[in-house]
Each structure stands twice: as structure tokens, then as C-alpha cells.
N, C-alpha and C. Protein backbone atom coordinates (compact mmCIF):
# COMPACT_ATOMS: atom_id res chain seq x y z
N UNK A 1 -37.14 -40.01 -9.99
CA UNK A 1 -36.18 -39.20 -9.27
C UNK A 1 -35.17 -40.12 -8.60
N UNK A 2 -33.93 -39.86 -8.81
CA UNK A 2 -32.75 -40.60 -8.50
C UNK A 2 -32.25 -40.33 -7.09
N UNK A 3 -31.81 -41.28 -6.26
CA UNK A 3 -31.41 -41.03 -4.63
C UNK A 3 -29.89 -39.88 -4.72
N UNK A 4 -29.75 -39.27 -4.10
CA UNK A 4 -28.73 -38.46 -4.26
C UNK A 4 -27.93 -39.00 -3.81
N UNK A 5 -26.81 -39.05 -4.18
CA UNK A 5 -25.02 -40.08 -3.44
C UNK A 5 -24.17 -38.77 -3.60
N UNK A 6 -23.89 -38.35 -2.79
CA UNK A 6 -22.59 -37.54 -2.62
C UNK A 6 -21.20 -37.88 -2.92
N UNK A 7 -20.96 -39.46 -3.25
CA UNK A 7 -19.61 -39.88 -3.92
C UNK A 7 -19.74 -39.44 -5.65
N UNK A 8 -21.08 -39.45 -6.29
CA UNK A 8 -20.77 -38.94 -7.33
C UNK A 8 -20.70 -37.57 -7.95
N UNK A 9 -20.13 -36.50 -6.76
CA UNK A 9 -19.71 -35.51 -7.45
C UNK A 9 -18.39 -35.69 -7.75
N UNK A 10 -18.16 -34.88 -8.40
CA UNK A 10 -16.47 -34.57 -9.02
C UNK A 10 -15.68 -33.73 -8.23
N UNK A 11 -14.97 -34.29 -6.88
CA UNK A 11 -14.22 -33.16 -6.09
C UNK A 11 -12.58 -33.23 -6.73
N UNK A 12 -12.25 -32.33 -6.20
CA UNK A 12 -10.86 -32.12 -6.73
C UNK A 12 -9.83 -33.09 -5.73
N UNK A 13 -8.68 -33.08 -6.24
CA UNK A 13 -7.66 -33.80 -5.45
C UNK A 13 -7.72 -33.28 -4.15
N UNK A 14 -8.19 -32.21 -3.23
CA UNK A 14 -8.46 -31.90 -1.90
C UNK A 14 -9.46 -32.32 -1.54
N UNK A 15 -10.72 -33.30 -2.37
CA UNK A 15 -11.58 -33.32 -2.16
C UNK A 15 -13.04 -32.26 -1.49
N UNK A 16 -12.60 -31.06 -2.44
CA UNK A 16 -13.29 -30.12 -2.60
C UNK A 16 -14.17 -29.92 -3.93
N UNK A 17 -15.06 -29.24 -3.61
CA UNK A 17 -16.02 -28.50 -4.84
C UNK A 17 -16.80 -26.86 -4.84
N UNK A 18 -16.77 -26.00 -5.47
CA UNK A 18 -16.46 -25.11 -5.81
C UNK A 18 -18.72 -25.00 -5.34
N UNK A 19 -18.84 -24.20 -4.47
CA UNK A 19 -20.40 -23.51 -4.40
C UNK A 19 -20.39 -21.98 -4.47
N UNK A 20 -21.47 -22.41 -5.40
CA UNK A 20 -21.78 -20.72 -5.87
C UNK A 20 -23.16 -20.58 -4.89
N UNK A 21 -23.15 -19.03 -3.98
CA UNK A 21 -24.31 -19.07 -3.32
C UNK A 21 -24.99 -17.97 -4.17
N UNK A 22 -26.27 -18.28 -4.38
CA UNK A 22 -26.71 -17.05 -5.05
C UNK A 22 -28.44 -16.62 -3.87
N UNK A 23 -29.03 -15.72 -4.06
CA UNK A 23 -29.72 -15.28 -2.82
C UNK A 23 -31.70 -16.18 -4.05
N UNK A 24 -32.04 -16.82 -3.17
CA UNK A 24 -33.24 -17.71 -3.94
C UNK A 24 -34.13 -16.19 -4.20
N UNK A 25 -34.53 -15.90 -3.86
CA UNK A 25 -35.83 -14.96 -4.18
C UNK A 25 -35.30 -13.40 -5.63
N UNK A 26 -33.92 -12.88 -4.89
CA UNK A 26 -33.48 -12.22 -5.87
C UNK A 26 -32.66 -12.63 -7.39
N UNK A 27 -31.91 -13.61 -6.82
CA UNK A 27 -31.14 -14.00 -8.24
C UNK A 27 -29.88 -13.57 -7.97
N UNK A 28 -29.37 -12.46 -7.54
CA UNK A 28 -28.03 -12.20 -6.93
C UNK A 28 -27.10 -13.08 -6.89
N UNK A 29 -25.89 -13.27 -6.94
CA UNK A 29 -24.78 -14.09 -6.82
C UNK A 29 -23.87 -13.66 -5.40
N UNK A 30 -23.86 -14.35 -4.17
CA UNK A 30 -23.53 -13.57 -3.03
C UNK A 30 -21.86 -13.84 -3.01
N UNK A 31 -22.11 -14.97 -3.35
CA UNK A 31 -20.43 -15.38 -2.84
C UNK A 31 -20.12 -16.68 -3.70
N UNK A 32 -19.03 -16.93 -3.29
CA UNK A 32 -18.58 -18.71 -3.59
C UNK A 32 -17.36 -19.11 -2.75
N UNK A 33 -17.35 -20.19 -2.46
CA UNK A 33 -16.95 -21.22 -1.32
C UNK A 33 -16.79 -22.00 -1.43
N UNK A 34 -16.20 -23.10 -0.97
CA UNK A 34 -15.49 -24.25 -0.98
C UNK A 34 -16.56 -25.34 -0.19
N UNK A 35 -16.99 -26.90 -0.41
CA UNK A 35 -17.38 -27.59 0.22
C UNK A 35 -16.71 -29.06 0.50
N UNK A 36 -16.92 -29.83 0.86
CA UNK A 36 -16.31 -31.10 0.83
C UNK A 36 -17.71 -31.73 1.41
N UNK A 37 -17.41 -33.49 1.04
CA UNK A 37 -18.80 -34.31 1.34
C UNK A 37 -18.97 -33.57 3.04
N UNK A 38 -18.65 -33.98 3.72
CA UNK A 38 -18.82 -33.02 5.22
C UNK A 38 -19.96 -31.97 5.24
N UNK A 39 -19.41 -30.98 4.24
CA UNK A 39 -20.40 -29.65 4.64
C UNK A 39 -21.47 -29.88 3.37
N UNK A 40 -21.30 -30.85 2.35
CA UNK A 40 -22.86 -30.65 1.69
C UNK A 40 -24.05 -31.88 2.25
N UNK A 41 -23.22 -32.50 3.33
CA UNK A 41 -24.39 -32.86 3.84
C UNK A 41 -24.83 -32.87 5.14
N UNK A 42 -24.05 -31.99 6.09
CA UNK A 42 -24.31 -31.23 6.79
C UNK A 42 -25.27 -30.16 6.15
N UNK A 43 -24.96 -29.29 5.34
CA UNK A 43 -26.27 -28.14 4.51
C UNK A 43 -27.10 -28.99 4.49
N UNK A 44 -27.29 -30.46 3.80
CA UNK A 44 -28.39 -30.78 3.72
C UNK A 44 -29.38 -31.29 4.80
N UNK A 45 -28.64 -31.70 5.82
CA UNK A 45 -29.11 -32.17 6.81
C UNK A 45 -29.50 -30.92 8.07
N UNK A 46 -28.84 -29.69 8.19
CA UNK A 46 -29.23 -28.69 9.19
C UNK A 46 -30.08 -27.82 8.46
N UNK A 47 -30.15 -27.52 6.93
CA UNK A 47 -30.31 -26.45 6.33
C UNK A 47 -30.15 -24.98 6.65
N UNK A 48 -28.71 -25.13 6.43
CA UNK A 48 -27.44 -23.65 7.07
C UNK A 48 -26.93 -24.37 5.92
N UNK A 49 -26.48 -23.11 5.10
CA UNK A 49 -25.02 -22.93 3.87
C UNK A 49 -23.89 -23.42 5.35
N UNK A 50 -22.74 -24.11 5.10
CA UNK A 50 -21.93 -24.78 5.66
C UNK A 50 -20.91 -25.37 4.86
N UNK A 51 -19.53 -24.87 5.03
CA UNK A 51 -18.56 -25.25 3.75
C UNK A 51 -17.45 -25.92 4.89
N UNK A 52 -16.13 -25.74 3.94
CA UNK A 52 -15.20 -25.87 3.84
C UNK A 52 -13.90 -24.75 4.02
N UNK A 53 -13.70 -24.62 4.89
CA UNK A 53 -12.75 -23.39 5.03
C UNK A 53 -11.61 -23.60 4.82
N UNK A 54 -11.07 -23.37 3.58
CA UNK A 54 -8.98 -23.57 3.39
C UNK A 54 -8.31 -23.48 4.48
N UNK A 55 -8.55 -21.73 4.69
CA UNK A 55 -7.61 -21.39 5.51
C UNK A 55 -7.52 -21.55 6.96
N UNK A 56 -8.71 -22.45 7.63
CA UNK A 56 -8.92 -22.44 8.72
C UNK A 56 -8.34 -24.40 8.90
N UNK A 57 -9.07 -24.86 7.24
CA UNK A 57 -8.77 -26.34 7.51
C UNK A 57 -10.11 -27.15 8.47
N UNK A 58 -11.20 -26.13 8.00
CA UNK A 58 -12.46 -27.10 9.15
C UNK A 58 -13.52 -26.54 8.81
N UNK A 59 -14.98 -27.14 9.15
CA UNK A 59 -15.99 -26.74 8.45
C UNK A 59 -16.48 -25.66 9.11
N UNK A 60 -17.19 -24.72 8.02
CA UNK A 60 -16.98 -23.34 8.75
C UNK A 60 -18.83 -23.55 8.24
N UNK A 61 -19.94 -23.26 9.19
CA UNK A 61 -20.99 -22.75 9.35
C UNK A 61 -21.11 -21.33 9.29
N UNK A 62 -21.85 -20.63 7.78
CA UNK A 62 -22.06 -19.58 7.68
C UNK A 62 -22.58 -19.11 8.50
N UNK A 63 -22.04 -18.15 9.12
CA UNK A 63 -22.91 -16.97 10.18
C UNK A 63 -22.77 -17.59 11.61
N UNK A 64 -22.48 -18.48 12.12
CA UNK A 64 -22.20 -19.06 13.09
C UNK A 64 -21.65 -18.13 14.04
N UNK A 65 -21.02 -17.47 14.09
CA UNK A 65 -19.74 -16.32 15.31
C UNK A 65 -20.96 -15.00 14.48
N UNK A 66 -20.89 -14.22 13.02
CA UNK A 66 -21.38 -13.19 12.73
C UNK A 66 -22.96 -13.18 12.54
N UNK A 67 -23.97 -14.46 12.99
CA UNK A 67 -25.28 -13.84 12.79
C UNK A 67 -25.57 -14.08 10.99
N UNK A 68 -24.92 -14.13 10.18
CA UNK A 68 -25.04 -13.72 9.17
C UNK A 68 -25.47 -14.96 8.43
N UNK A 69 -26.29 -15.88 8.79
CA UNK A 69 -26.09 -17.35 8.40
C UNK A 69 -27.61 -17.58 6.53
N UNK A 70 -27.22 -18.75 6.13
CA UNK A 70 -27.88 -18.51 5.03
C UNK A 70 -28.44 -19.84 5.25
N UNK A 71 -29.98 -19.70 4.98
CA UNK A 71 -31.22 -20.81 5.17
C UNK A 71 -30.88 -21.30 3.60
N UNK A 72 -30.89 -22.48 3.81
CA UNK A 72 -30.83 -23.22 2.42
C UNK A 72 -32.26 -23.37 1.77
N UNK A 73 -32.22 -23.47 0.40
CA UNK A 73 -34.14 -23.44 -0.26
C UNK A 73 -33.76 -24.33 -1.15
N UNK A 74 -32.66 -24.04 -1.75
CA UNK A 74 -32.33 -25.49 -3.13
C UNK A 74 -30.56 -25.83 -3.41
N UNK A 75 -30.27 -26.73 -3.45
CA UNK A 75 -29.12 -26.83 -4.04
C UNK A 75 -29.03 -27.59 -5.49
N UNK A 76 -28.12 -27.14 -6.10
CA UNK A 76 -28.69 -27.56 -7.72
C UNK A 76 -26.72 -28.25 -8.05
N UNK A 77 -26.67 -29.48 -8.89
CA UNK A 77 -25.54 -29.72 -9.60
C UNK A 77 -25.43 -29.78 -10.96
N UNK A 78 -23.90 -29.14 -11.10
CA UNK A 78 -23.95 -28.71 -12.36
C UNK A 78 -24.15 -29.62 -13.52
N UNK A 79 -24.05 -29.64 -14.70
CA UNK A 79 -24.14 -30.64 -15.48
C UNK A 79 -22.74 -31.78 -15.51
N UNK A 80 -21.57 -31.07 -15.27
CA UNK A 80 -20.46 -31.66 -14.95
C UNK A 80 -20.28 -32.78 -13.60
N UNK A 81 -21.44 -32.55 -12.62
CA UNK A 81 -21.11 -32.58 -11.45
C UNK A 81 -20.08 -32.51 -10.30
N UNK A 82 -19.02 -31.36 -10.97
CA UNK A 82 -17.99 -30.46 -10.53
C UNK A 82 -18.50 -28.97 -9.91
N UNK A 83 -19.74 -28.95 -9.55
CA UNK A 83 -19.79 -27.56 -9.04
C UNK A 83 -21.37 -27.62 -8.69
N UNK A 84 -21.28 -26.94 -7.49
CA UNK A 84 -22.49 -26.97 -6.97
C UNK A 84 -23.32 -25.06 -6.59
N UNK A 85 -24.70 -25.09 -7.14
CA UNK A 85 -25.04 -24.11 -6.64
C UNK A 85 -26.33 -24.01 -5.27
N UNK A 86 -25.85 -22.92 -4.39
CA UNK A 86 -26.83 -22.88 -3.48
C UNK A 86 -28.00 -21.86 -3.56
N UNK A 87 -29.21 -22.08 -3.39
CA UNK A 87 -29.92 -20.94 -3.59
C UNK A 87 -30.13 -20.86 -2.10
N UNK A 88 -29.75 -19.72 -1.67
CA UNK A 88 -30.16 -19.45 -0.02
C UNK A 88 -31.22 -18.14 -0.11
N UNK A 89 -31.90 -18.16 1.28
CA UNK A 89 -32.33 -17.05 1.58
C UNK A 89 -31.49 -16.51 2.81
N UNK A 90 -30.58 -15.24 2.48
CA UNK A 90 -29.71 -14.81 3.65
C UNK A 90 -30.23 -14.04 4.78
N UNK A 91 -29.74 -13.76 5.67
CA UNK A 91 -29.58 -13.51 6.94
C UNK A 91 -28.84 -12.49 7.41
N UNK A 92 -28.32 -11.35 6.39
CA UNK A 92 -27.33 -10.42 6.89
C UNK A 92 -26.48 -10.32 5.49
N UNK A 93 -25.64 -9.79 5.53
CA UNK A 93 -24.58 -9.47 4.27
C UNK A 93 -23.95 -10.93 4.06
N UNK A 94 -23.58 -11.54 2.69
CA UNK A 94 -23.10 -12.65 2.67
C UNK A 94 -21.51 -12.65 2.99
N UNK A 95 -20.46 -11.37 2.38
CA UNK A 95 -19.30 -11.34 2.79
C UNK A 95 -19.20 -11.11 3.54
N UNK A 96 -17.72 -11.30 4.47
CA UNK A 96 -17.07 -10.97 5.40
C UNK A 96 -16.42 -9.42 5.64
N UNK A 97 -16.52 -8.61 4.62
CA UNK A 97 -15.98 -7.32 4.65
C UNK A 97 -17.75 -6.40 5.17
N UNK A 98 -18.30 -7.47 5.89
CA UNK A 98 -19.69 -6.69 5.66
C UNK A 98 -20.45 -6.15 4.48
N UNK A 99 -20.20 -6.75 3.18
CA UNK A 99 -20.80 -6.60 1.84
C UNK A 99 -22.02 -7.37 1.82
N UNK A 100 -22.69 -6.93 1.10
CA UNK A 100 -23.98 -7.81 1.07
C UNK A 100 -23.68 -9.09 0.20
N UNK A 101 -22.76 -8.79 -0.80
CA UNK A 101 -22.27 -10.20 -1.40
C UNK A 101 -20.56 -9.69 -1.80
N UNK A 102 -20.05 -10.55 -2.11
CA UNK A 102 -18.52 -10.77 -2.21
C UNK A 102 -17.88 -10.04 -3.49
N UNK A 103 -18.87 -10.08 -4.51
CA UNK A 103 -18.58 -9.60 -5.85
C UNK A 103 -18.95 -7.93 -5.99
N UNK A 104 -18.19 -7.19 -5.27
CA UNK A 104 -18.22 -5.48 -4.78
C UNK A 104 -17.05 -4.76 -5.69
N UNK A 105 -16.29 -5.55 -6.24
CA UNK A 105 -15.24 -4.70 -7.26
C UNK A 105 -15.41 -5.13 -8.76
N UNK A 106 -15.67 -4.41 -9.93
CA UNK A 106 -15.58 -4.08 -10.96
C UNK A 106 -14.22 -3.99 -11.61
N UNK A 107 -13.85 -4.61 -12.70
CA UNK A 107 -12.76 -3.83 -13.58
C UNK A 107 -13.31 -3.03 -14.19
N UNK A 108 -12.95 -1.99 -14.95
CA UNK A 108 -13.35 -0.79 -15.69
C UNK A 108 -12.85 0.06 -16.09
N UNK A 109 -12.24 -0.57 -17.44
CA UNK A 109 -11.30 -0.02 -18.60
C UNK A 109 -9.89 0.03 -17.83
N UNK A 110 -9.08 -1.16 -17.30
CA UNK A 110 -8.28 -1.62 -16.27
C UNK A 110 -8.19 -0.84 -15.15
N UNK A 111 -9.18 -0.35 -14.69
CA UNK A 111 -9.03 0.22 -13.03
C UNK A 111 -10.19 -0.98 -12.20
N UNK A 112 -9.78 -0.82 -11.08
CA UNK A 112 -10.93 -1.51 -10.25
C UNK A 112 -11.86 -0.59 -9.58
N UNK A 113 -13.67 -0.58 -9.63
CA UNK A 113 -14.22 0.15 -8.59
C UNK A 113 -14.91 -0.21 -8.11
N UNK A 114 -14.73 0.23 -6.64
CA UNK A 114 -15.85 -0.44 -5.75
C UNK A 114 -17.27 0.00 -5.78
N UNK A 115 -18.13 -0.75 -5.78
CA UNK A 115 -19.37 -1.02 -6.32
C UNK A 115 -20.13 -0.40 -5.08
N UNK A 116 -20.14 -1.00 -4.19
CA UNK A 116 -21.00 -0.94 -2.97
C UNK A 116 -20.09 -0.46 -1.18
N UNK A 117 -20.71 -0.21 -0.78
CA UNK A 117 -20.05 0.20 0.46
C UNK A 117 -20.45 -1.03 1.32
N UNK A 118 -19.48 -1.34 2.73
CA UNK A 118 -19.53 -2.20 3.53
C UNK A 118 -21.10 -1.55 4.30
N UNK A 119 -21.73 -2.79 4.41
CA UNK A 119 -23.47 -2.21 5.80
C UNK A 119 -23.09 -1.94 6.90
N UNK A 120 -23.66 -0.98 7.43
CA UNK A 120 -23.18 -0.35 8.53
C UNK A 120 -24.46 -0.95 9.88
């Protein structure tokens, strides 16, 4: 078993990489997010999902302000080592619209429908 180095993933010219969170026990796909060396080893080191926020420009700790935070169980890299997946066990809905995961709209025969309702 090889020591893990975080310089050899493949980040992009922002020095970002693309995480897919999917929920460990179900299989579900909750969301996907942005990381930089910062937040994957912060995740690895607090075990909290912990990214990269564009639009904020700073590392954003899932669930941190909403409760909604995701216990890390595995993180896996891709064969490319351009993309990383998280298997979490969550803590509340993974999106921000209060969805249980992010992927709530369908195309369907070019209309969009919403899948699921926000948790109340």
C-alpha cells in the first residue's frame, strides 16, 4: 500500500478537483463539489466532507451554519487521478435547496421534472 501525496492528483488550472459525494451505505449520488489540496486534507484529517467553494472563494465545511454535515467512511481516486469520490454517511439532506441530494430534476422527452420535494 502506497503513502498517499496529494500533489499527485490532477487539479485543474484553479487548482481544483471535481468530488462526487455519494451516501456509503445506500449508493445514492448526493451531490458534487469542488475541492482543492486544503479541503481533501482537511476531510481527511477532521473526517467532515469539506470543499472548496467558487463562489464564496474559501473552504466551505459541509453542514457547518445548516447541521447538515457528512461523516466521511472512504474516499476513492479515479483512475485518471482527476476526480475524486466521497463515500459519506450524511447528516440531513445533502443539497442546499433542502433536497436530500442535488440531482432532483430529470429531463423527460425535453421537459424538466422535479423528482423530489424539498424536506420539510
Amino acid at each position: 500500500m502506497a503513502k498517499f501525496d496529494v500533489t499527485s492528483l490532477k487539479l485543474d488550472d484553479r487548482g481544483l478537483i471535481p468530488a462526487i459525494v455519494q451516501d456509503f451505505s445506500t449508493g445514492e449520488v448526493l451531490m458534487m463539489a469542488w475541492m482543492n489540496k486544503d479541503a481533501i486534507l482537511q476531510t481527511l484529517e477532521s473526517g467532515t466532507a469539506t470543499f472548496w467553494s467558487r463562489s464564496r472563494q474559501c473552504i466551505w465545511v459541509k453542514g457547518l451554519t445548516s447541521g447538515n454535515t457528512q461523516k466521511l467512511e472512504e474516499i476513492r481516486i479515479d483512475c485518471d487521478r482527476d476526480c475524486l469520490l466521497l463515500l459519506v454517511t450524511p447528516n440531513g439532506p445533502a443539497c442546499h435547496t433542502n433536497r436530500r441530494h442535488c440531482f432532483y430534476t430529470e429531463i423527460q422527452n425535453g421537459h424538466e421534472k422535479i423528482l423530489i420535494k424539498p424536506e420539510t
